[in-house]
PDB file of N, CA and C in Angstrom:
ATOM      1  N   UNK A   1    -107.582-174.152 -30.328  1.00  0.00           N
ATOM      2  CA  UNK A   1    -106.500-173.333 -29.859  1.00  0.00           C
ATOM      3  C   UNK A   1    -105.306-173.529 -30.786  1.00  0.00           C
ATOM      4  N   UNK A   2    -104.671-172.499 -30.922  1.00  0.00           N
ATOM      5  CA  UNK A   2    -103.636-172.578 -32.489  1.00  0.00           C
ATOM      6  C   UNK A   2    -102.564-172.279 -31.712  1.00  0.00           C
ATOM      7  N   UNK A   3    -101.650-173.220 -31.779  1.00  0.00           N
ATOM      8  CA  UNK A   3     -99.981-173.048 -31.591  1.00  0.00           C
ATOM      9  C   UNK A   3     -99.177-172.862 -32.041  1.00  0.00           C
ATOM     10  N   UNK A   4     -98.283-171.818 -31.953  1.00  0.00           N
ATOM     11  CA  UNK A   4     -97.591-171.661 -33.269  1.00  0.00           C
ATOM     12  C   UNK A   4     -96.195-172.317 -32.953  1.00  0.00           C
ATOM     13  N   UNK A   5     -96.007-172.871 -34.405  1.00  0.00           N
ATOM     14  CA  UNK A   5     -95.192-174.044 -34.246  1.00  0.00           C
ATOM     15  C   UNK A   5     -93.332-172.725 -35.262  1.00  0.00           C
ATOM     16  N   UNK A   6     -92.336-173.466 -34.360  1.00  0.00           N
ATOM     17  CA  UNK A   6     -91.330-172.751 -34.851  1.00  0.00           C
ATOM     18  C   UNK A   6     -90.353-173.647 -35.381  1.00  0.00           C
ATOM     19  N   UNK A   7     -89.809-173.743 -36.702  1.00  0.00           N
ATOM     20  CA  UNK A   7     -89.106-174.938 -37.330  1.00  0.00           C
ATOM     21  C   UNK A   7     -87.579-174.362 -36.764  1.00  0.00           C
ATOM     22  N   UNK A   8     -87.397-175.235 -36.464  1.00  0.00           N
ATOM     23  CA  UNK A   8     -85.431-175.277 -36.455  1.00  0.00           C
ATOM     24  C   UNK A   8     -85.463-175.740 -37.755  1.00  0.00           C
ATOM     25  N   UNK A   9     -83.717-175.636 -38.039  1.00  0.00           N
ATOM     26  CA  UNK A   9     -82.859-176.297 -39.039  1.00  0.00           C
ATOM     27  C   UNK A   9     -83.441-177.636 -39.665  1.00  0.00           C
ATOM     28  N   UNK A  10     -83.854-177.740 -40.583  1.00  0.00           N
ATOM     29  CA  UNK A  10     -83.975-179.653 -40.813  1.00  0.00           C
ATOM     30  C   UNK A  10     -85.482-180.382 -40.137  1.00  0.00           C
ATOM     31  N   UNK A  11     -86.135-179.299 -39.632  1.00  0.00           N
ATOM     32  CA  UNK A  11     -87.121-179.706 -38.952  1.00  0.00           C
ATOM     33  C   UNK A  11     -88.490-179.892 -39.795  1.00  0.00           C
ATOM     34  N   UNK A  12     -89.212-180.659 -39.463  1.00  0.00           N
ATOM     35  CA  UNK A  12     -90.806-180.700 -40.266  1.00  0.00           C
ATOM     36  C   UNK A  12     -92.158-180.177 -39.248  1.00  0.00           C
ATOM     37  N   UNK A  13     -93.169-180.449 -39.869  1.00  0.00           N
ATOM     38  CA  UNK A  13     -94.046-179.900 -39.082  1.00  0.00           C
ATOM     39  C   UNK A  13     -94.963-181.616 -38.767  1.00  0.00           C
ATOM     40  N   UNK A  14     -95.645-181.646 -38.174  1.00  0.00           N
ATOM     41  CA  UNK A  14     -97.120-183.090 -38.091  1.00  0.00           C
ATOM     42  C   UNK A  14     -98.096-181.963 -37.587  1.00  0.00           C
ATOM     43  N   UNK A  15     -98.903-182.560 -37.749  1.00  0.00           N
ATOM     44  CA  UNK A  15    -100.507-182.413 -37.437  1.00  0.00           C
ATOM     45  C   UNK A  15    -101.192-183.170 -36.175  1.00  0.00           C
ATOM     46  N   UNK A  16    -101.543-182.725 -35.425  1.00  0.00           N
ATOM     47  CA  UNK A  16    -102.123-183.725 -34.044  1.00  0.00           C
ATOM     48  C   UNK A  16    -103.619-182.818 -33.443  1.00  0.00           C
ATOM     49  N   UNK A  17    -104.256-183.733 -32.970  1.00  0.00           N
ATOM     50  CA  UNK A  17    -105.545-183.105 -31.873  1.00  0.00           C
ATOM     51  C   UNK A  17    -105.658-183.868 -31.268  1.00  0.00           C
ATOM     52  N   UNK A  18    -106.901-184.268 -30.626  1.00  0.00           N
ATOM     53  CA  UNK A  18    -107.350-184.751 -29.806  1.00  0.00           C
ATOM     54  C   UNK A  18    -108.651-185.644 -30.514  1.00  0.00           C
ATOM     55  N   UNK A  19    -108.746-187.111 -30.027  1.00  0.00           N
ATOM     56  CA  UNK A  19    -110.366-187.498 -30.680  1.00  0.00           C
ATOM     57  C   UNK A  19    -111.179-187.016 -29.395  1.00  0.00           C
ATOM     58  N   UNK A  20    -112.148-186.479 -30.359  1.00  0.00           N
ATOM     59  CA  UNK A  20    -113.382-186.157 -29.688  1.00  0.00           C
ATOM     60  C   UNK A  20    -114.501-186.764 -28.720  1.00  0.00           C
ATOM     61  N   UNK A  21    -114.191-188.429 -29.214  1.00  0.00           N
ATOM     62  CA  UNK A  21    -115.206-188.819 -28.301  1.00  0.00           C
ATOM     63  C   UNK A  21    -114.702-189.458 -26.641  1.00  0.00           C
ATOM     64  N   UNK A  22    -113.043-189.422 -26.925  1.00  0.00           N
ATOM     65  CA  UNK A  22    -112.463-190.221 -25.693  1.00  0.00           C
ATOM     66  C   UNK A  22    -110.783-189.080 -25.278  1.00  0.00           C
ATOM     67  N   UNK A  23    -110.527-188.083 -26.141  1.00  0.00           N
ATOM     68  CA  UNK A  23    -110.004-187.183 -25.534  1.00  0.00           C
ATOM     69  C   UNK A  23    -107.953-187.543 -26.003  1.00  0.00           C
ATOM     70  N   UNK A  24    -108.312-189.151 -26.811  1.00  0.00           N
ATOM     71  CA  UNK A  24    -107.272-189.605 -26.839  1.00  0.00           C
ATOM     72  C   UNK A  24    -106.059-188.597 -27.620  1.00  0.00           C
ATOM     73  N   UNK A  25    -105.145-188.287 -27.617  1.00  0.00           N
ATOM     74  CA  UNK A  25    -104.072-187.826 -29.119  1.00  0.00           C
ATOM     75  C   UNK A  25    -103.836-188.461 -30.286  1.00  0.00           C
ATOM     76  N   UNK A  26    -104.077-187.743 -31.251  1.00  0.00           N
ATOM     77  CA  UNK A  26    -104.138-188.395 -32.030  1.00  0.00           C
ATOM     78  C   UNK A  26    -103.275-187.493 -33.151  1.00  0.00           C
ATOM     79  N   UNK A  27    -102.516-188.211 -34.124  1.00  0.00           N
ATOM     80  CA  UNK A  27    -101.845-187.651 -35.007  1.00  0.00           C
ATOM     81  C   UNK A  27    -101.852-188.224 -36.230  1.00  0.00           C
ATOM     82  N   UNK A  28    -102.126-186.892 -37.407  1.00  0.00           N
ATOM     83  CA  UNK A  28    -102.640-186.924 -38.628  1.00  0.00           C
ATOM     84  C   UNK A  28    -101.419-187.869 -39.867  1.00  0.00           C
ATOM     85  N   UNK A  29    -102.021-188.613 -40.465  1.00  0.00           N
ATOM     86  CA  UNK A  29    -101.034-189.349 -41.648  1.00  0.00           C
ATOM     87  C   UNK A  29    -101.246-188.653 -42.791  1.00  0.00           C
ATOM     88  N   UNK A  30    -100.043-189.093 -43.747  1.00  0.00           N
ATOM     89  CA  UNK A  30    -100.320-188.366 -45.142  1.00  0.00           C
ATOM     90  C   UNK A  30    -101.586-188.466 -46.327  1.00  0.00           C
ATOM     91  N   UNK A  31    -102.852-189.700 -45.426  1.00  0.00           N
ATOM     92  CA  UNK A  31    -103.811-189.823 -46.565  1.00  0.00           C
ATOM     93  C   UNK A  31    -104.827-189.258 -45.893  1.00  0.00           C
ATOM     94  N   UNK A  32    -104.507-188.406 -44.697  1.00  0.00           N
ATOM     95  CA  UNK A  32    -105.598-187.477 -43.629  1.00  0.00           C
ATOM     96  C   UNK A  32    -106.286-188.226 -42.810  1.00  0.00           C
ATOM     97  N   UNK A  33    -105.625-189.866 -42.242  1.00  0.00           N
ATOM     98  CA  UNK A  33    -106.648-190.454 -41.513  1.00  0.00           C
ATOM     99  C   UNK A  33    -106.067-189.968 -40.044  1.00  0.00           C
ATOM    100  N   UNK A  34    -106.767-190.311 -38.778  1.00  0.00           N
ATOM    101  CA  UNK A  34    -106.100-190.190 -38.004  1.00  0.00           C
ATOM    102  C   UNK A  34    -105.840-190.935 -36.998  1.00  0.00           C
ATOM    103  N   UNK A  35    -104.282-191.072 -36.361  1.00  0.00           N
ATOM    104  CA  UNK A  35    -104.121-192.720 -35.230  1.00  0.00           C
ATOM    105  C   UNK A  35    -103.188-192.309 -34.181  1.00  0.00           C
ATOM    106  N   UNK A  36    -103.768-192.870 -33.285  1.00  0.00           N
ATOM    107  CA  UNK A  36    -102.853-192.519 -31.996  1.00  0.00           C
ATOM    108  C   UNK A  36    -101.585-192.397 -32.109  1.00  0.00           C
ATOM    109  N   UNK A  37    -101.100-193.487 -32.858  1.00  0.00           N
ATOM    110  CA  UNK A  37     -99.516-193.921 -32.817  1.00  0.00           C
ATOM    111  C   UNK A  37     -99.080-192.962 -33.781  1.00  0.00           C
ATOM    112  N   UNK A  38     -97.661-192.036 -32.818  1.00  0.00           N
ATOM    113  CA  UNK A  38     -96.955-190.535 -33.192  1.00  0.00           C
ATOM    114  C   UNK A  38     -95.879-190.873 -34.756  1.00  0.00           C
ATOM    115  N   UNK A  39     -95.880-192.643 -34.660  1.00  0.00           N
ATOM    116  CA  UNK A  39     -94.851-192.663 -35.718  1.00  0.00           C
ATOM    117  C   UNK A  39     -96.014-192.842 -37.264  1.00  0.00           C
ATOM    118  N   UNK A  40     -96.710-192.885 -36.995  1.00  0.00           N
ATOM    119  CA  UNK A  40     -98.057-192.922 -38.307  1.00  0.00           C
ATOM    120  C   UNK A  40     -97.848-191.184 -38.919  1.00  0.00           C
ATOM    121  N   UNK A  41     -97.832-190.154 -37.846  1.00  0.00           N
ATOM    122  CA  UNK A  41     -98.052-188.919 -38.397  1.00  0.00           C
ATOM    123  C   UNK A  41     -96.946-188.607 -39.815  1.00  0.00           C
ATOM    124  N   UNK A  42     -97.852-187.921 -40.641  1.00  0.00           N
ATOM    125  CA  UNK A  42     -96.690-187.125 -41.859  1.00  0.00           C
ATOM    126  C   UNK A  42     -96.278-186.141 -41.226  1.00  0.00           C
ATOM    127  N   UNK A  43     -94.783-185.940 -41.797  1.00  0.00           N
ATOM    128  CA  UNK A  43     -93.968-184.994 -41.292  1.00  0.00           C
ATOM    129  C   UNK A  43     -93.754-183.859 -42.575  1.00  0.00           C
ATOM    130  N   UNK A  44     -94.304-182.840 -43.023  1.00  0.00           N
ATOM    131  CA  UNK A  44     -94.640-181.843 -43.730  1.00  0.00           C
ATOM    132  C   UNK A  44     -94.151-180.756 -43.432  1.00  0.00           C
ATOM    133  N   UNK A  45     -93.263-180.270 -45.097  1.00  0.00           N
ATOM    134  CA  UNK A  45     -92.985-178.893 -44.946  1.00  0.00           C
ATOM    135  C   UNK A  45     -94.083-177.941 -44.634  1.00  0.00           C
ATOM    136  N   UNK A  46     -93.729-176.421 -44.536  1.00  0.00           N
ATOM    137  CA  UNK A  46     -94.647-175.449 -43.615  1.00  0.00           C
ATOM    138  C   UNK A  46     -95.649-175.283 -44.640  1.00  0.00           C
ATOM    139  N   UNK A  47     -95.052-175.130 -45.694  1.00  0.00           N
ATOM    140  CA  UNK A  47     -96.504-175.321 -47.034  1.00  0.00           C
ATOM    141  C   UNK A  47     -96.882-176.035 -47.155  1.00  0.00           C
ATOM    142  N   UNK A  48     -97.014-177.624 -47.252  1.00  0.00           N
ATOM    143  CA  UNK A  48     -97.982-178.694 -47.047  1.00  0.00           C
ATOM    144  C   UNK A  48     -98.267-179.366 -45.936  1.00  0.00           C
ATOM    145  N   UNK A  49     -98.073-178.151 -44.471  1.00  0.00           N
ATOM    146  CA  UNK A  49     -98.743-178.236 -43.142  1.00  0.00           C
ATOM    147  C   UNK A  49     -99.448-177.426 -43.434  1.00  0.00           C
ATOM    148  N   UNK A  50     -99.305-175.910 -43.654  1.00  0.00           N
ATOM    149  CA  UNK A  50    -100.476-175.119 -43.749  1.00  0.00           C
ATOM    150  C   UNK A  50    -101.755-175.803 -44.775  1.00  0.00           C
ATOM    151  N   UNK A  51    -101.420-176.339 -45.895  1.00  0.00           N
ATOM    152  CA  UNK A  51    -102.660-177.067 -46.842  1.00  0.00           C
ATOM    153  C   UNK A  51    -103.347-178.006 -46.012  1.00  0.00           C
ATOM    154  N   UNK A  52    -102.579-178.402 -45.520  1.00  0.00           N
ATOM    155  CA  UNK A  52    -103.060-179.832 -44.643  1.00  0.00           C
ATOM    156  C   UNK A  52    -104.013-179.340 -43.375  1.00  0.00           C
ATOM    157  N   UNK A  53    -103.320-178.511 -42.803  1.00  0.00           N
ATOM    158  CA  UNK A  53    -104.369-177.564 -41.686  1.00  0.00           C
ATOM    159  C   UNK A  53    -105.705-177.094 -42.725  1.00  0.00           C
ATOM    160  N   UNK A  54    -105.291-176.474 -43.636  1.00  0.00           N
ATOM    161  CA  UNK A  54    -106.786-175.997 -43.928  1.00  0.00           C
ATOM    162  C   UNK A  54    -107.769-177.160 -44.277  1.00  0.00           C
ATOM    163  N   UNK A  55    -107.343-178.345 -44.833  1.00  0.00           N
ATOM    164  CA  UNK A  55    -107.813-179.184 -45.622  1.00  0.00           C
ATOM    165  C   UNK A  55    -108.841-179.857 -44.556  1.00  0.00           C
ATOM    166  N   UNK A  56    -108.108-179.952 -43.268  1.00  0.00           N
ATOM    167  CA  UNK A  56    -109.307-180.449 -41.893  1.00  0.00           C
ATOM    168  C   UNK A  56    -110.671-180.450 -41.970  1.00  0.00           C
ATOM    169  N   UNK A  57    -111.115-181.262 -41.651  1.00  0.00           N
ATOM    170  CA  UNK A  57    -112.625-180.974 -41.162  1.00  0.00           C
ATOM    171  C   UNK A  57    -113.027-182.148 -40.009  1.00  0.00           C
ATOM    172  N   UNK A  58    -112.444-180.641 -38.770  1.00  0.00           N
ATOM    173  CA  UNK A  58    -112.491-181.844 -37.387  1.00  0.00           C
ATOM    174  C   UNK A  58    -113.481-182.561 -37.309  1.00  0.00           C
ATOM    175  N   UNK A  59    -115.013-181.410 -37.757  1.00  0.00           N
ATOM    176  CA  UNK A  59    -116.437-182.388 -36.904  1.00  0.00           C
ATOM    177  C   UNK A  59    -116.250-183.787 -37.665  1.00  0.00           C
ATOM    178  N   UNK A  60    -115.999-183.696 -39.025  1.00  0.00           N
ATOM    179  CA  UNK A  60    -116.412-184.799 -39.641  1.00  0.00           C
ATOM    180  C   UNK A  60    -115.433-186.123 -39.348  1.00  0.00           C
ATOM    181  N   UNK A  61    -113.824-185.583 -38.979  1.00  0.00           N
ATOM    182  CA  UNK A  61    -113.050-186.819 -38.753  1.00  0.00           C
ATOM    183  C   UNK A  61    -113.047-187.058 -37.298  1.00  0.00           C
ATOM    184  N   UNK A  62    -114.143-185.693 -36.389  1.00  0.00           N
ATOM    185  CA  UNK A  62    -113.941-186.292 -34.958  1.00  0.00           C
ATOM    186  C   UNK A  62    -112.847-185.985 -34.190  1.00  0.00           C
ATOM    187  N   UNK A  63    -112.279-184.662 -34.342  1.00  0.00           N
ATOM    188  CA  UNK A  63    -110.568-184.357 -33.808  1.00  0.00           C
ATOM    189  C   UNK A  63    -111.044-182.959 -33.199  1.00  0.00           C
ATOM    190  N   UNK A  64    -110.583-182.521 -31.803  1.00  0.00           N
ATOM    191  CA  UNK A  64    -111.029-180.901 -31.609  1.00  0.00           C
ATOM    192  C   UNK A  64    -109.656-180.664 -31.368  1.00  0.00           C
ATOM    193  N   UNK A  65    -109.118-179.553 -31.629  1.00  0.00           N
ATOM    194  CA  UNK A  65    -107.991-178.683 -30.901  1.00  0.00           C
ATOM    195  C   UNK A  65    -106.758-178.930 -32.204  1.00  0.00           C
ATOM    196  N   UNK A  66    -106.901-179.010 -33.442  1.00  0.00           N
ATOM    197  CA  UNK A  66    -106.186-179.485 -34.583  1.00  0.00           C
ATOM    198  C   UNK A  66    -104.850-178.601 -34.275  1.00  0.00           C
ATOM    199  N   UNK A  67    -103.667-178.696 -34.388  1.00  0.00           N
ATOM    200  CA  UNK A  67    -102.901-177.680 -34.464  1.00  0.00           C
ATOM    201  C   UNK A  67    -101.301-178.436 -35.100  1.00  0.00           C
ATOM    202  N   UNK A  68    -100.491-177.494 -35.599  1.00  0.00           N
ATOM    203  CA  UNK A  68     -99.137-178.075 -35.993  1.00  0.00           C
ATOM    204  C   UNK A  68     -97.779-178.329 -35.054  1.00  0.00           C
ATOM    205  N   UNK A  69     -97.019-178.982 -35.114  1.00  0.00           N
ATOM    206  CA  UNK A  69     -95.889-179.493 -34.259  1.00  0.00           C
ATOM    207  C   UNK A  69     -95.136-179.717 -34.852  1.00  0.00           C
ATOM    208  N   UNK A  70     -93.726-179.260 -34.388  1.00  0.00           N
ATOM    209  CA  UNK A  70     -92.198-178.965 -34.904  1.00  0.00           C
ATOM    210  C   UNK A  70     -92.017-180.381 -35.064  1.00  0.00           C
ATOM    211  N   UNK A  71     -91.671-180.991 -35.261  1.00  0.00           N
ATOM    212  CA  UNK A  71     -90.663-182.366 -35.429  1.00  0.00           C
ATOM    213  C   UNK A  71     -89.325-182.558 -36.167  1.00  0.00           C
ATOM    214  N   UNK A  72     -88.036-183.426 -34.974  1.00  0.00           N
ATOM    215  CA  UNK A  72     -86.998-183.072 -35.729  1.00  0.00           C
ATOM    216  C   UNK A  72     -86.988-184.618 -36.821  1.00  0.00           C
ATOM    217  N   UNK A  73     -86.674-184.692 -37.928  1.00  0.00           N
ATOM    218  CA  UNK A  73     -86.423-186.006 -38.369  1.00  0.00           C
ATOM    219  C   UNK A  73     -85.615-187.123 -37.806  1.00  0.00           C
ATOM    220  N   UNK A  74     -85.845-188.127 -38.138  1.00  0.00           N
ATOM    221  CA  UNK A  74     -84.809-189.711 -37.877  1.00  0.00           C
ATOM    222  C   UNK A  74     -85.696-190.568 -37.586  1.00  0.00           C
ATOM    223  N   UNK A  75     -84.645-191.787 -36.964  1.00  0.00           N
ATOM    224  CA  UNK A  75     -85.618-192.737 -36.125  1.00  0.00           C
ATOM    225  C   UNK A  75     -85.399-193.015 -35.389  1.00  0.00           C
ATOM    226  N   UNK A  76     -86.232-192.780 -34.814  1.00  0.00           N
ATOM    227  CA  UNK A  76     -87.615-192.460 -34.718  1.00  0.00           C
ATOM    228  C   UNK A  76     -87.931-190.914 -34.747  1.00  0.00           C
ATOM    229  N   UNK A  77     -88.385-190.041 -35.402  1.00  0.00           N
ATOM    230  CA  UNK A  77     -88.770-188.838 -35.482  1.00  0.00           C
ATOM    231  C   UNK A  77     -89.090-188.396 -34.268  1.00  0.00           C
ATOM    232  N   UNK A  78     -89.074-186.943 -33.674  1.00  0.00           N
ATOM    233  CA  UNK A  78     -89.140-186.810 -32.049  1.00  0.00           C
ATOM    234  C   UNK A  78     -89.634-185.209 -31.987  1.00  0.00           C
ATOM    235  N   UNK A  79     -90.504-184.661 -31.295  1.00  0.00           N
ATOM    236  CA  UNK A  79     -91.174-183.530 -31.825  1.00  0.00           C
ATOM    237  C   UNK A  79     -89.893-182.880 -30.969  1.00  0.00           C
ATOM    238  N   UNK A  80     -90.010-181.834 -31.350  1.00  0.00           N
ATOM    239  CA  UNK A  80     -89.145-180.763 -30.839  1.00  0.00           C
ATOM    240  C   UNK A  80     -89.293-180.022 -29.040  1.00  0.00           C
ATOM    241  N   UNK A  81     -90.413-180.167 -28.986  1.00  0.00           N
ATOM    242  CA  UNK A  81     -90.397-179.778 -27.390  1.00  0.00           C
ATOM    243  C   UNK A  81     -90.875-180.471 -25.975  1.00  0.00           C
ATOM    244  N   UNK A  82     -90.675-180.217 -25.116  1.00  0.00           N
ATOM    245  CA  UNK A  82     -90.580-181.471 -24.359  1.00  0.00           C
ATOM    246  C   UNK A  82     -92.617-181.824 -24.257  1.00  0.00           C
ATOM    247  N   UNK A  83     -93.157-180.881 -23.712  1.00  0.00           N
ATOM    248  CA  UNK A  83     -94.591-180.818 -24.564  1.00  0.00           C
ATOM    249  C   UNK A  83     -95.099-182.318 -25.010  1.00  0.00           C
ATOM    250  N   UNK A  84     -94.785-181.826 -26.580  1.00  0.00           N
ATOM    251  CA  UNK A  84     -95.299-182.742 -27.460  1.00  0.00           C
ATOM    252  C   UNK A  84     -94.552-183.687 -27.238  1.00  0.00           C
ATOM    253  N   UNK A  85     -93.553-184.068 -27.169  1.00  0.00           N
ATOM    254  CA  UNK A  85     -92.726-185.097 -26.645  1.00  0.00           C
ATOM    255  C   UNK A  85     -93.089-185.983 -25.453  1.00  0.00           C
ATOM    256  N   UNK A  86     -94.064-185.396 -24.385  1.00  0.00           N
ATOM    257  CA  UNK A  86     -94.814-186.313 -23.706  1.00  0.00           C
ATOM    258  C   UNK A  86     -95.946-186.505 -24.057  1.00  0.00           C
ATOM    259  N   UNK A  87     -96.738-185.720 -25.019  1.00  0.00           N
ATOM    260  CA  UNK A  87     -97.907-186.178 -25.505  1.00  0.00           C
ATOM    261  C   UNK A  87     -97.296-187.416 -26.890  1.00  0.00           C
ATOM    262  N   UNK A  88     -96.443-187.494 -27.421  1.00  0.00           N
ATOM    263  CA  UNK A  88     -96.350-188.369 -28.124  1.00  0.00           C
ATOM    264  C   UNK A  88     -95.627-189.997 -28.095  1.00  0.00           C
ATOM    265  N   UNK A  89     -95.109-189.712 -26.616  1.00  0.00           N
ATOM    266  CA  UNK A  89     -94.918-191.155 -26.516  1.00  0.00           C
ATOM    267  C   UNK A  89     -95.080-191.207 -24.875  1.00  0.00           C
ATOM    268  N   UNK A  90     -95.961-190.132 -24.343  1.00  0.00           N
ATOM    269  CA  UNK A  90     -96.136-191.261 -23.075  1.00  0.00           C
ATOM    270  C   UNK A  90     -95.856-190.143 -21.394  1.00  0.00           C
ATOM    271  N   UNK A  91     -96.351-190.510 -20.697  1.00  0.00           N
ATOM    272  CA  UNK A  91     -95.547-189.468 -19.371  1.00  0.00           C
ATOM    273  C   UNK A  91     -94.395-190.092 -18.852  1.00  0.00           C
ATOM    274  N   UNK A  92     -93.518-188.886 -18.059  1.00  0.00           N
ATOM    275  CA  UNK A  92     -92.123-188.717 -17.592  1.00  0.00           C
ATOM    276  C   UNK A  92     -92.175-189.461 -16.197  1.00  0.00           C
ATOM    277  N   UNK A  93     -92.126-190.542 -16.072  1.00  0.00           N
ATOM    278  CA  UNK A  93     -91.755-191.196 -14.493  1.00  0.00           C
ATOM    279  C   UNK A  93     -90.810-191.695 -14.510  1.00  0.00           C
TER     280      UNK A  93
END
């Protein structure tokens, strides 16, 4: 399922899915491996997110539902919507 991701001002894109065998989130680094932890992900302009999207090959790294996510920079980097923002560090209680 493809989301389309919308950059604000200053914003980057990451890469995230799901692993396949346990459903966990998982988000893509700059040498294409992939790890739960949201602060591992590269944060990529829209042209070396789109390369990076094509470059995938879920069956083989084990990821279904690949898609891109806004992220604003700093630190800690923080995706842009509330969304990904609970998939990347956790639920709201």
């Amino acid at each position: 399922m493809l989301h389309p991701a919308r950059l604000g001002a200053g914003q980057k894109l990451a890469l995230t899915a799901n692993r396949l065998l346990d459903g966990v989130i998982v988000w893509r680094d700059a040498a294409g491996a992939w790890w739960s932890a949201f602060d591992r992900a590269a944060l990529l302009d829209a042209e070396e997110a789109e390369a990076a999207l094509a470059g995938v090959d879920a069956q083989k790294d084990g990821v279904v539902g690949v898609y891109k996510v806004a992220v604003t920079p700093g630190a800690p980097p923080v995706p842009a919507t509330m969304r990904e923002r609970i998939r990347a560090f956790g639920p709201t209680v």
